[in-house]
Protein backbone atom coordinates (compact mmCIF):
# COMPACT_ATOMS: atom_id res chain seq x y z
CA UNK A 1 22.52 -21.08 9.87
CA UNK A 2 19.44 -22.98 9.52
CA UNK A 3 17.95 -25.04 12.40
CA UNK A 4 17.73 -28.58 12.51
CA UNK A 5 14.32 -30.24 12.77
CA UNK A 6 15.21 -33.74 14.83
CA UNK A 7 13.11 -33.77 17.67
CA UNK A 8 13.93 -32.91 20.69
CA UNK A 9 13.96 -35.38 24.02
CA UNK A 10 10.59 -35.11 25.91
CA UNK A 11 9.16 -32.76 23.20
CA UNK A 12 5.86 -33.78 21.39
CA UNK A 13 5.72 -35.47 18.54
CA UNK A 14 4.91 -33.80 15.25
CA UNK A 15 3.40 -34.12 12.33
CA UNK A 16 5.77 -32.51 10.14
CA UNK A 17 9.24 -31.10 10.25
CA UNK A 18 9.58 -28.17 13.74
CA UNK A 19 10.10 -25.30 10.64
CA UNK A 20 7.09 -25.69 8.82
CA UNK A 21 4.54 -26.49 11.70
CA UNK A 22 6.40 -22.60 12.92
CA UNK A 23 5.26 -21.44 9.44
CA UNK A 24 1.84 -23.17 9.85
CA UNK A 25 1.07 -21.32 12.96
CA UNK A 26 2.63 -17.75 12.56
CA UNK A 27 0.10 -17.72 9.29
CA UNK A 28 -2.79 -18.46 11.70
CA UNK A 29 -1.37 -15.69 13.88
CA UNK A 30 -1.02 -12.97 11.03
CA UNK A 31 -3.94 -14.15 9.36
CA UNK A 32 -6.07 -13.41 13.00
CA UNK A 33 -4.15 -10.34 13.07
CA UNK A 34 -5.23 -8.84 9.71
CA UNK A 35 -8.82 -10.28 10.10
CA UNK A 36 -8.82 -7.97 13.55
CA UNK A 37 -7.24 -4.99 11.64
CA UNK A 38 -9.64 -4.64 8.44
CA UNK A 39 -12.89 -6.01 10.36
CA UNK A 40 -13.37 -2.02 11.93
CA UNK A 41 -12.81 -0.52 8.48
CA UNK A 42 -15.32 -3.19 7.25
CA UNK A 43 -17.92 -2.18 10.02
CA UNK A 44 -17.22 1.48 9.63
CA UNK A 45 -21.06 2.37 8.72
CA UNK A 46 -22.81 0.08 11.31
CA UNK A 47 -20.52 1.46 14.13
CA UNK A 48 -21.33 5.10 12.55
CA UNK A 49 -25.07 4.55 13.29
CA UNK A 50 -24.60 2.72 16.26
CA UNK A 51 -22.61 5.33 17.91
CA UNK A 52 -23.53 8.38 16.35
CA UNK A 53 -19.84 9.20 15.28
CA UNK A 54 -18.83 11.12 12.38
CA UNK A 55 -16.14 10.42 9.58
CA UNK A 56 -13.55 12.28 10.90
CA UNK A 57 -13.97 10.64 14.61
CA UNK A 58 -13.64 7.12 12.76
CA UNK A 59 -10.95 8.23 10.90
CA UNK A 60 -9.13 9.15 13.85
CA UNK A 61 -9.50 5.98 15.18
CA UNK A 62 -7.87 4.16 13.00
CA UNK A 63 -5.18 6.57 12.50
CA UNK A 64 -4.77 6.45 15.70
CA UNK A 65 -4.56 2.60 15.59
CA UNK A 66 -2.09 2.60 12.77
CA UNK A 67 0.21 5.93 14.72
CA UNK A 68 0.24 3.28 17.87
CA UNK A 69 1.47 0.18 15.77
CA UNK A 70 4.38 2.89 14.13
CA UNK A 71 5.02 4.26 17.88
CA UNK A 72 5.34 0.17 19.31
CA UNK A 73 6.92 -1.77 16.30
CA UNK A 74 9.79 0.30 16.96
CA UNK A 75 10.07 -0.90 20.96
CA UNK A 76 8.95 -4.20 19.30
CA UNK A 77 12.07 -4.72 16.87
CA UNK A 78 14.81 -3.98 19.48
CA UNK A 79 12.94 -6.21 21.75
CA UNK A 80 13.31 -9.34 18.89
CA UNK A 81 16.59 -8.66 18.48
CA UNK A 82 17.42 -9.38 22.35
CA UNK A 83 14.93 -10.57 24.20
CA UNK A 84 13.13 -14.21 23.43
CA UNK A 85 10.94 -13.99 20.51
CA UNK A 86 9.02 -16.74 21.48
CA UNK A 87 7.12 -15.10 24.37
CA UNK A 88 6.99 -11.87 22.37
CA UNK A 89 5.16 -13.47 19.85
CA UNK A 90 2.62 -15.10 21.86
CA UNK A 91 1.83 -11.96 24.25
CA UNK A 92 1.72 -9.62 21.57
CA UNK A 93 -1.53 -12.30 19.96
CA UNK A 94 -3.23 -12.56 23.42
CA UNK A 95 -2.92 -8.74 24.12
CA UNK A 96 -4.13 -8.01 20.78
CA UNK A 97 -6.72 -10.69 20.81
CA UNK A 98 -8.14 -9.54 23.97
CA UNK A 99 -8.14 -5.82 22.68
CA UNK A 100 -10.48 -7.16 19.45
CA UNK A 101 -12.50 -8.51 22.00
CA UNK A 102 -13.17 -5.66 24.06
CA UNK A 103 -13.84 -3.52 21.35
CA UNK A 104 -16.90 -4.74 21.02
CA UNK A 105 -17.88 -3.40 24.46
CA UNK A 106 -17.13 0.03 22.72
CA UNK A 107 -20.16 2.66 24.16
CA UNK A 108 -18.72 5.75 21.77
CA UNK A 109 -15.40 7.45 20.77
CA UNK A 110 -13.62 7.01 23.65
CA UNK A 111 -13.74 3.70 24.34
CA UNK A 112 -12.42 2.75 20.45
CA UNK A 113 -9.95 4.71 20.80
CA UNK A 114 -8.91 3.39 24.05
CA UNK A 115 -9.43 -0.50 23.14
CA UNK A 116 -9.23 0.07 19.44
CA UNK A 117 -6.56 2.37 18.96
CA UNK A 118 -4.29 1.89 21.89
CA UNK A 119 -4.72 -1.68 23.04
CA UNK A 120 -5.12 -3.86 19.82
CA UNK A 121 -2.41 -1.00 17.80
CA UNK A 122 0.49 -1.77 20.46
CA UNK A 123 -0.05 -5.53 21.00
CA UNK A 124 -0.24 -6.18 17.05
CA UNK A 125 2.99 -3.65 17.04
CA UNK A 126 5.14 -6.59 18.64
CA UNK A 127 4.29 -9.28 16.65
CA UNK A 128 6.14 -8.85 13.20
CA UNK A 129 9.39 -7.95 13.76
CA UNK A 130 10.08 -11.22 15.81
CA UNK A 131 7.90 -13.46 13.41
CA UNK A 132 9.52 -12.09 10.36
CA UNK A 133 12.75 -12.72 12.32
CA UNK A 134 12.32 -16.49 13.32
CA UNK A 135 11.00 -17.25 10.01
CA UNK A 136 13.80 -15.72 8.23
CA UNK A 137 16.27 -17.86 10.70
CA UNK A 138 14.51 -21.09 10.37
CA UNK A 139 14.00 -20.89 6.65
CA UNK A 140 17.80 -19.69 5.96
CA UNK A 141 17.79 -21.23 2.37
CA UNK A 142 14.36 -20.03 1.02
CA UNK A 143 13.79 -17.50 3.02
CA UNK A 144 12.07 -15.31 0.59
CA UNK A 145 9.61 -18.08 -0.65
CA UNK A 146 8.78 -18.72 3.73
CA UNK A 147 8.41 -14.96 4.27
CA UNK A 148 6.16 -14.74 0.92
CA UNK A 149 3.95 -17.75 2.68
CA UNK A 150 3.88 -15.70 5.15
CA UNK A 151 2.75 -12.60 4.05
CA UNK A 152 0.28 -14.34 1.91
CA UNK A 153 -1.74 -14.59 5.50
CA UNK A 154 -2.26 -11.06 5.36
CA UNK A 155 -4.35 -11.30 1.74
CA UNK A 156 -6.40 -14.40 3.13
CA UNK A 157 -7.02 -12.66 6.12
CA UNK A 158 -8.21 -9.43 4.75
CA UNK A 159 -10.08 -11.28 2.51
CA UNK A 160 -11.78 -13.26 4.73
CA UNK A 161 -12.50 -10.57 7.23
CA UNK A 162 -15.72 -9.88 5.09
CA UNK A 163 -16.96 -12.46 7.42
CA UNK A 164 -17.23 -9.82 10.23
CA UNK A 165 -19.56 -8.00 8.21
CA UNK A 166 -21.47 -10.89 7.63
CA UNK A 167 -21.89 -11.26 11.39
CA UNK A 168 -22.21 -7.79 11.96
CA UNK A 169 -25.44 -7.68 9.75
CA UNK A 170 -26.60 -10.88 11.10
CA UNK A 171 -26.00 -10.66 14.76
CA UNK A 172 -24.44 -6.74 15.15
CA UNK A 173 -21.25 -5.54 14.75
CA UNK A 174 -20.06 -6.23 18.18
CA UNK A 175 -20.02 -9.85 17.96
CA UNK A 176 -17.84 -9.99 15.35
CA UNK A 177 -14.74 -8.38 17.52
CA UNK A 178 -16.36 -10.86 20.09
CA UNK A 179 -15.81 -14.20 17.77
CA UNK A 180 -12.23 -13.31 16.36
CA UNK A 181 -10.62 -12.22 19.62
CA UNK A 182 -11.42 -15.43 21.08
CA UNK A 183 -10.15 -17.30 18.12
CA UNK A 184 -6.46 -15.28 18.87
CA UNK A 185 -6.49 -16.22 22.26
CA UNK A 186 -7.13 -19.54 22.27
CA UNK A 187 -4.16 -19.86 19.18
CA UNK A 188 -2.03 -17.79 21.88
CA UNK A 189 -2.94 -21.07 24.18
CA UNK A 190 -1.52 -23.59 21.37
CA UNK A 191 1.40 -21.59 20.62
CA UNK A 192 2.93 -21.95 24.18
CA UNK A 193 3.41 -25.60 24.11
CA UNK A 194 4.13 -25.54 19.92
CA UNK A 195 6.79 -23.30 19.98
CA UNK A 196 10.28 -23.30 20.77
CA UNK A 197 12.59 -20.88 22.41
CA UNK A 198 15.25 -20.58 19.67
CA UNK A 199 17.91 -19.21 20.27
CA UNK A 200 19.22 -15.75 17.81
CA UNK A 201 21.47 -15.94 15.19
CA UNK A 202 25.09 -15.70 15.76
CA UNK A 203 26.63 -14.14 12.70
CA UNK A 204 29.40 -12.06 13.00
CA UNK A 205 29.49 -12.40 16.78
CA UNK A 206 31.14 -14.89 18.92
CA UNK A 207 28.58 -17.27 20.67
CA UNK A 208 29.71 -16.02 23.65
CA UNK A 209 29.61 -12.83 23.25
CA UNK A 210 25.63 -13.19 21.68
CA UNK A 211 24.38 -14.44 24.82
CA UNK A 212 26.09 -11.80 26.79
CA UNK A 213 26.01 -8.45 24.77
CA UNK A 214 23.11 -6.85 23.77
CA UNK A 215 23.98 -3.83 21.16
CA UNK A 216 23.07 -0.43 22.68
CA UNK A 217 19.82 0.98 20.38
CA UNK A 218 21.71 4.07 19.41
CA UNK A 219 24.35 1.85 18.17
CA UNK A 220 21.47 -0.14 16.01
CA UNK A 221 20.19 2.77 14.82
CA UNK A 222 23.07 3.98 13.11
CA UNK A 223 24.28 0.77 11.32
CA UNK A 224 20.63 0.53 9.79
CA UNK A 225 20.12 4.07 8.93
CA UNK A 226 23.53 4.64 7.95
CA UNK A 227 23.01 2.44 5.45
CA UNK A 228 21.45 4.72 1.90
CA UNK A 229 20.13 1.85 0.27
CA UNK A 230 18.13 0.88 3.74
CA UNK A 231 17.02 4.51 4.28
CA UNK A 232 15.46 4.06 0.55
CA UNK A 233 13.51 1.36 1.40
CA UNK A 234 12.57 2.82 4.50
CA UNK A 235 11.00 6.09 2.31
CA UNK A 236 9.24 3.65 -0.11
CA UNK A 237 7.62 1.19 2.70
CA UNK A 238 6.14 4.33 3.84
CA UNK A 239 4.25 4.77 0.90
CA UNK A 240 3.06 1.61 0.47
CA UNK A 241 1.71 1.76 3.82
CA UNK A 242 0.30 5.65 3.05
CA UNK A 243 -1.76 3.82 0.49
CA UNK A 244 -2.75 0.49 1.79
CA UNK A 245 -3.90 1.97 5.08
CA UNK A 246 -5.63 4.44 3.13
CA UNK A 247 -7.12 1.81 0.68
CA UNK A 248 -8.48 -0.65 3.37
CA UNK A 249 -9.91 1.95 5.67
CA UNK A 250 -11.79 3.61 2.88
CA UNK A 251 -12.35 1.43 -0.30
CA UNK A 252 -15.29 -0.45 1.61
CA UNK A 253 -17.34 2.68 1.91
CA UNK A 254 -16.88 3.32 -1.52
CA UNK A 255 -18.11 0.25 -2.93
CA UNK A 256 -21.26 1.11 -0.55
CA UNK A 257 -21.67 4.65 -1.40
CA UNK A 258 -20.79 4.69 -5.06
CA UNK A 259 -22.20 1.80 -6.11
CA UNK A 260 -25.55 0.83 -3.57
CA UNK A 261 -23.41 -2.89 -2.15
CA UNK A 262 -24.10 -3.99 1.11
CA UNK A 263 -22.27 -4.00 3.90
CA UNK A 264 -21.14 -7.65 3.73
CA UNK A 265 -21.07 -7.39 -0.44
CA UNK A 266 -18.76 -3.89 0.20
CA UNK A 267 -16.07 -5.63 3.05
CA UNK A 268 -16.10 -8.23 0.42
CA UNK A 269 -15.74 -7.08 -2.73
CA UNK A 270 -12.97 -4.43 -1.27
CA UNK A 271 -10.58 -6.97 -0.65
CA UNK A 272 -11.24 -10.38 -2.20
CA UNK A 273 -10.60 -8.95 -5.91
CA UNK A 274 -7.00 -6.69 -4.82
CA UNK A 275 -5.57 -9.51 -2.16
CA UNK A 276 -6.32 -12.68 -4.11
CA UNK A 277 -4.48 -11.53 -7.12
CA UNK A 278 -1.68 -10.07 -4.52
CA UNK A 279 -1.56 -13.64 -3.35
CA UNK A 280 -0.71 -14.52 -6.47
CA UNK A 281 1.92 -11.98 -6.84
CA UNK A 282 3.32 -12.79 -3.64
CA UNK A 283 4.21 -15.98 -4.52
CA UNK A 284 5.53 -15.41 -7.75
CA UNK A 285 7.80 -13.12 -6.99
CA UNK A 286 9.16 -14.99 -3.83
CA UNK A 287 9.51 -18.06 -5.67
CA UNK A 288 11.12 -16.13 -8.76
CA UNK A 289 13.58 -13.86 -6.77
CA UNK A 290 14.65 -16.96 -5.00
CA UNK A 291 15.55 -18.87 -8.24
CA UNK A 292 17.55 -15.70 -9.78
CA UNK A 293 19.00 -13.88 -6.62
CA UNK A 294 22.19 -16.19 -6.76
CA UNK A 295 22.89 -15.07 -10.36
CA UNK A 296 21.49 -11.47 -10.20
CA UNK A 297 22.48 -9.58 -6.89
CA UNK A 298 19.98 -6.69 -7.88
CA UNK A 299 16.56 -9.06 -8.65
CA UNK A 300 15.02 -8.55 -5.08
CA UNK A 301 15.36 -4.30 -5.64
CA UNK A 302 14.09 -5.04 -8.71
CA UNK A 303 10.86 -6.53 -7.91
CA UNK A 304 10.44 -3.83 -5.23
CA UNK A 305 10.15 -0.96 -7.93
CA UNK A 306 8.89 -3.06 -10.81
CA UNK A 307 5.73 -3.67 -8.40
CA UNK A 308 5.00 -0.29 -6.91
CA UNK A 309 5.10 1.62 -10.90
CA UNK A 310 2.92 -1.21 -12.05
CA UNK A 311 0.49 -0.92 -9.44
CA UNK A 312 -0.03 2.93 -9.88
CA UNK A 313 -1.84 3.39 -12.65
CA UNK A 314 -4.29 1.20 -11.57
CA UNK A 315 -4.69 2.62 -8.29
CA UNK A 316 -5.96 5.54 -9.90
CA UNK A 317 -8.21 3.55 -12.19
CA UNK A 318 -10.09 2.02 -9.16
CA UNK A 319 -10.86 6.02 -7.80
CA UNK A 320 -12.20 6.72 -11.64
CA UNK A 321 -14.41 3.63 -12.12
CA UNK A 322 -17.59 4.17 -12.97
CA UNK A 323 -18.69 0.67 -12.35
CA UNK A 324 -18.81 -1.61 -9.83
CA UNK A 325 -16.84 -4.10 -12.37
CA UNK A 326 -13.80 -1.56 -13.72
CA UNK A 327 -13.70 -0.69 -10.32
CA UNK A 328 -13.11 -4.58 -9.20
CA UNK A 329 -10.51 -5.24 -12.10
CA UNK A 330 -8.64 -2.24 -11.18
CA UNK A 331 -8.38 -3.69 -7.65
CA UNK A 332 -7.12 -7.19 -8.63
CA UNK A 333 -4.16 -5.31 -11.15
CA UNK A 334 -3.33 -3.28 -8.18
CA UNK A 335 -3.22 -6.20 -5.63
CA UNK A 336 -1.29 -9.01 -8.22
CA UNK A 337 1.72 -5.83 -8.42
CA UNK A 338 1.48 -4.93 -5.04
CA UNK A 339 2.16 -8.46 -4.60
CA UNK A 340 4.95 -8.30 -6.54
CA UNK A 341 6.50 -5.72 -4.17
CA UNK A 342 5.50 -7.69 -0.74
CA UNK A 343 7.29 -10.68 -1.99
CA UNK A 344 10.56 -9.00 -1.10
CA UNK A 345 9.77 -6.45 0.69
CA UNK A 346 12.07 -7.61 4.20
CA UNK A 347 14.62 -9.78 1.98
CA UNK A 348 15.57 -6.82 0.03
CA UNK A 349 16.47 -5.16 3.00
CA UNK A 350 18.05 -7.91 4.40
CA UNK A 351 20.25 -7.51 1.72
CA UNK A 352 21.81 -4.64 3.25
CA UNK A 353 21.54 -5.34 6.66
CA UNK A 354 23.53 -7.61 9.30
CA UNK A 355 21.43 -10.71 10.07
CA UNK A 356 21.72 -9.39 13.98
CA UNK A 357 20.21 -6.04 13.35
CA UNK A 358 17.44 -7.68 11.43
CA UNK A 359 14.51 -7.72 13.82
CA UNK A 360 15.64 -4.12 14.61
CA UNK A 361 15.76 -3.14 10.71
CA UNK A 362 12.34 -4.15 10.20
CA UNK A 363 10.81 -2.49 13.56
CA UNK A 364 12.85 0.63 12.64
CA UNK A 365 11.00 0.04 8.96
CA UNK A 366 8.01 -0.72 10.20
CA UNK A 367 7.96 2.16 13.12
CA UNK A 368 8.51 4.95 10.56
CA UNK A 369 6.33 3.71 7.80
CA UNK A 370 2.74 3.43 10.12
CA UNK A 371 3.60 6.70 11.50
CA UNK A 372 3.73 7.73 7.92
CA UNK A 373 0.68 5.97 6.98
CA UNK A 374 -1.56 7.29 10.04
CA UNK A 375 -2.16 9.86 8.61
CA UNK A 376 -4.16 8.38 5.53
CA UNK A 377 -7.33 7.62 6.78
CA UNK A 378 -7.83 11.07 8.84
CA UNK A 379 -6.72 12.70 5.66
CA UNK A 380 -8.81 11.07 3.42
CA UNK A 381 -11.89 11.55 5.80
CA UNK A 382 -11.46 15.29 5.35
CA UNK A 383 -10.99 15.21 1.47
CA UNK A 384 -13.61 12.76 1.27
CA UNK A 385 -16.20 16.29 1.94
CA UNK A 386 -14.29 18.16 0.16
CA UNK A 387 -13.33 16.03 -3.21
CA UNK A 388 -15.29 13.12 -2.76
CA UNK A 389 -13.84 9.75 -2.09
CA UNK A 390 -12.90 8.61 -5.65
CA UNK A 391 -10.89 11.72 -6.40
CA UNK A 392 -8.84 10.66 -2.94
CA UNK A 393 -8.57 7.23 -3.71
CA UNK A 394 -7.04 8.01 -7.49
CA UNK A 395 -4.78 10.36 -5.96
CA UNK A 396 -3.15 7.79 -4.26
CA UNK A 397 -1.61 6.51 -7.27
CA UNK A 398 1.13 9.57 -7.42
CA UNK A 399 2.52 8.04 -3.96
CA UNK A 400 2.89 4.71 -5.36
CA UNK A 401 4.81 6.18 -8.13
CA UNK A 402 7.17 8.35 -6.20
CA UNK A 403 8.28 5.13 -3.93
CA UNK A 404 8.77 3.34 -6.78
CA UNK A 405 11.18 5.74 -8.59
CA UNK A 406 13.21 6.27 -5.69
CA UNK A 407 13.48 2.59 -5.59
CA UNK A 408 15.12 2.57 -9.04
CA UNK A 409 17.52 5.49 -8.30
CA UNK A 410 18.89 3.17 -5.08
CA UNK A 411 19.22 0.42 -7.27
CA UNK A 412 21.73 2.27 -9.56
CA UNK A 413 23.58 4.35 -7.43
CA UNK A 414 23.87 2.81 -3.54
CA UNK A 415 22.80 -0.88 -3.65
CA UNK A 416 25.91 -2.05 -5.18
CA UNK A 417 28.16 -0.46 -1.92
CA UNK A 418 25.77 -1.61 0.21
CA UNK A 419 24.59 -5.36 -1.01
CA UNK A 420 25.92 -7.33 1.78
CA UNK A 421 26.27 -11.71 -0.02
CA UNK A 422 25.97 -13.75 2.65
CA UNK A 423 27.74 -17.33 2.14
């Protein structure tokens, strides 16, 4: 059911209706979030020098950051599904926050793998599950198009993590983890008076019941990954995640070996081409798939695999560029279909999924699909000696392509069993 926005007695006045001031500041929140998570990838060459650390050694670190987010989204689901999302949410931005922060006191490996890798990996792990959640709750009728907002704070934020390169040229590269870890925690700070403590949905279950009751996580477990269409999704999250995580970590040091950018021009140029064409797709497709889902049960599968086969070819593109400026346009082709796919990425499992396993469905999603993707950037460190770094980079491509045909062979032979039309 969707919430009502009349204010409550004693509560502060606001400046526009309780569900989109929410929206307002969970997009500050991711957008922190993903400025904290590519900032190290965009830094990977001054913290190199700095701490005389080879490829492999950063490579572990963030795989190692990305295993630890898989490992604690999966804690963090469960935990949105019963416990109050609320003060999830804003402990999981001051944990991670203060993590950023400290990594800048990084001496050598250790040390980023402790605050890098451990510390900011499981308090970003807790975040999404409950966001994605309360947003989905809040914004019952358009939830795709709020959840597309959303995730559109993950493009601007990558995007605009180039700034910590900036910095890090300026001023070194530990004062950029210094300036963007405050900047969570004082948001964390806002959030506690902002927010409210709703309460979870009660489809399906008696109110009474929902307050007392909390489904066993075996018992979660089962109704999500019983369900085929669900496990499908599951497989081709995974490879979108193999690839992003593989793209972000790496594509910087590309642009700066293959083609003599800077360090700032690199952390730039990586993501401002692929994420503000995704922004574009993102919205598109969550505005589309809201205007046709009530006619055409199968339109939010759809734009799941219609994204991830578009996007492939030009993944490999951006790995055979010989040019600074194919290599760019490649990058904005893959980001405006990748786009496509984000848009419903959570409401096409939804779809399939009781709205009180939700938060559970996505940290089970989630869980699986970073443990996946950890392994990217340690791999591609390795093949980078062995290939070179555009041959690993193309090769992505042929995991884009594989999610995206499984997608279609869901579509046509489990989705209809499974599609669950809510009233």
């Amino acid at each position: 059911m969707e919430q009502t926005t009349v204010e409550r007695p004693g509560e502060r006045k606001r400046l526009m209706p309780y569900k989109w001031e929410m929206l307002l500041l969970l997009w500050f929140a991711f957008f922190l979030h993903l400025v904290d998570r590519q900032i190290f990838n965009n830094l990977l060459p001054l913290i190199k020098t700095d701490l005389q650390i080879s490829d492999v050694q950063l490579g572990l670190v963030a795989s190692l950051y990305t295993g630890i987010i898989g490992i604690g989204v999966l804690a963090g689901g469960y935990a949105a599904d019963v416990w109050r999302r609320k003060w999830i949410i804003i402990l999981s931005l001051v944990v991670w926050s203060a993590a950023t922060l400290l990594t800048g006191l990084s001496a050598g490996l250790i040390s980023l793998l402790v605050f890098r890798g451990l510390a900011s990996g499981g308090g970003e792990a807790f975040y999404y599950p409950s966001a994605a959640s309360l947003i989905s709750q809040i914004h019952h009728k358009a939830k795709a198009t709020a959840l597309a907002i959303h995730q559109s704070a993950q493009y601007v934020g990558i995007i605009a993590s180039f700034l910590g390169g900036y910095v890090g040229e300026l001023y070194g590269w530990r004062s950029a983890f210094y300036m963007f870890g405050g900047f969570g925690i004082l948001l964390g700070g806002v959030l506690v008076f902002r927010m409210r403590d709703t309460p979870h949905e009660t489809v399906g279950v008696s109110d009474t019941s929902a307050a007392t009751v909390r489904t066993p996580l075996g018992a979660v477990v089962r109704a999500v990954l019983g369900t085929p269409t669900a496990r499908v999704l599951y497989l081709a999250l995974a490879g979108h995640v193999f690839v992003n995580t593989g793209y972000v970590t790496w594509m910087p040091t590309l642009l700066h070996e293959n083609f003599g950018m800077s360090i700032t021009l690199a952390g730039f140029s990586a993501v401002a081409y692929h994420y503000v064409f995704a922004l574009l797709g993102v919205f598109a497709g969550g505005r589309l798939s809201d205007r046709w889902a009530p006619r055409r049960r199968t339109i939010r599968m759809e734009f799941e695999w219609l994204g991830l086969l578009l996007a492939s070819p030009f993944i490999f593109w951006m790995g055979q560029a010989d040019s600074a400026f194919i290599c760019c346009l490649a990058m904005g082709f893959f980001g405006f279909f990748r786009g496509f796919y984000d848009s419903n990425l959570w409401t096409a499992l939804f779809d399939v999924v009781e709205p009180r396993f939700r938060a559970s469905a996505i940290g089970l999603m989630l869980a699986w699909s970073f443990l996946f993707g950890a392994f990217a950037p340690l791999i591609m460190g390795w093949t980078k000696g062995v290939f070179g770094l555009g041959a690993s980079v193309s090769a992505l491509a042929f995991v884009y392509l594989a999610a995206g045909l499984i997608v279609v062979v869901a579509q046509n032979t489990c989705f209809k069993k499974d599609c669950r039309r809510e009233e």
